[in-house]
C-alpha atoms as a PDB file:
ATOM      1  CA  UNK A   1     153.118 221.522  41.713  1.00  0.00           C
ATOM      2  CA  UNK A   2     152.730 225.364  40.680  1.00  0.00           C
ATOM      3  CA  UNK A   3     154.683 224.077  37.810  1.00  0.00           C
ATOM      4  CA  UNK A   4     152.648 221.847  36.533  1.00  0.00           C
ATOM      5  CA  UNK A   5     149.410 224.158  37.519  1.00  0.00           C
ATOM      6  CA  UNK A   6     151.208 226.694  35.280  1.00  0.00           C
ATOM      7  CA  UNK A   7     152.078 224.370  32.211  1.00  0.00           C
ATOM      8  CA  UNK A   8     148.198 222.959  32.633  1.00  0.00           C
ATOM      9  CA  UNK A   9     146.490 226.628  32.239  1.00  0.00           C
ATOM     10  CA  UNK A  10     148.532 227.298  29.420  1.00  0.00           C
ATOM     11  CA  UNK A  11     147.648 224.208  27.409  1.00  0.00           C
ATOM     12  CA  UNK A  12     143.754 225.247  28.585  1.00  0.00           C
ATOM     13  CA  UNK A  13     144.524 228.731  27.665  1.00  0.00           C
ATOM     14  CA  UNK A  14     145.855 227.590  24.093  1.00  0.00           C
ATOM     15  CA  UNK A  15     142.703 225.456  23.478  1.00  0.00           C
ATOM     16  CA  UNK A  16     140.528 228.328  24.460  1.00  0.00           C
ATOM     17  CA  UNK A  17     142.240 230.712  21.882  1.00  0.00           C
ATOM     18  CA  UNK A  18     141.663 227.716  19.343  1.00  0.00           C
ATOM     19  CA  UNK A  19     137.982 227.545  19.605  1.00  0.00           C
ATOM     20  CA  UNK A  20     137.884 231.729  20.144  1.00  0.00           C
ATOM     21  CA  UNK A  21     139.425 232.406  16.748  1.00  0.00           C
ATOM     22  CA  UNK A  22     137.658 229.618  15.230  1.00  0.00           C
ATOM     23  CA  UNK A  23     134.078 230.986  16.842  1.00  0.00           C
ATOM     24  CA  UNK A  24     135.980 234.429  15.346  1.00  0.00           C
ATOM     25  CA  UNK A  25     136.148 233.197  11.727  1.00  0.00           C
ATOM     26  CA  UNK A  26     132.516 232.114  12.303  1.00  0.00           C
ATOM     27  CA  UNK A  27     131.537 235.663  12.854  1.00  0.00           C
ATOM     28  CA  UNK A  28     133.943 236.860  10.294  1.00  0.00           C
ATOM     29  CA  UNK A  29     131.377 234.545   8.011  1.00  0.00           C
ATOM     30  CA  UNK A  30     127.923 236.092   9.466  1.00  0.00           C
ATOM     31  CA  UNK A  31     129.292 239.684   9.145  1.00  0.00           C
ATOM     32  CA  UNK A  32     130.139 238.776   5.575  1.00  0.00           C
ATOM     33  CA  UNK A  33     126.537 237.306   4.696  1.00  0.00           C
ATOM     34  CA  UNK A  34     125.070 240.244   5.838  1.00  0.00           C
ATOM     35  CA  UNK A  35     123.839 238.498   9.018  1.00  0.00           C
ATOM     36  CA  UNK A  36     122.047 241.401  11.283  1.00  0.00           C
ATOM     37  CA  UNK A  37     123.576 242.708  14.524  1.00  0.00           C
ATOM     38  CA  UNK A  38     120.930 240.533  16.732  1.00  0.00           C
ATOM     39  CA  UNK A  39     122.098 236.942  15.036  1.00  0.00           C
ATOM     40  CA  UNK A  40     125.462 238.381  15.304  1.00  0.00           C
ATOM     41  CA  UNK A  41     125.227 238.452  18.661  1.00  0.00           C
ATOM     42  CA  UNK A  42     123.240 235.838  19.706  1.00  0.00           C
ATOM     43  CA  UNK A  43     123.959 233.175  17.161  1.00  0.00           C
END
């Protein structure tokens, strides 16, 4: 069971760096467009 508990965060832990460094190109994009510090952070 810890196992599989184990294996089962890791896959959820791999799909949460996914969307993180896709939500980081994102705001690789903004900074690039000149997007100001309050869109930045609350876009």
């Amino acid at each position: 069971m810890e196992i599989n508990l184990v294996l089962g965060t890791r896959q959820d832990m791999v799909k949460h760096w996914i969307s993180m460094s896709k939500g980081f190109h994102e705001i690789l994009k903004s900074i690039k467009n000149d997007i100001t510090l309050g869109d930045f952070y609350y876009a």
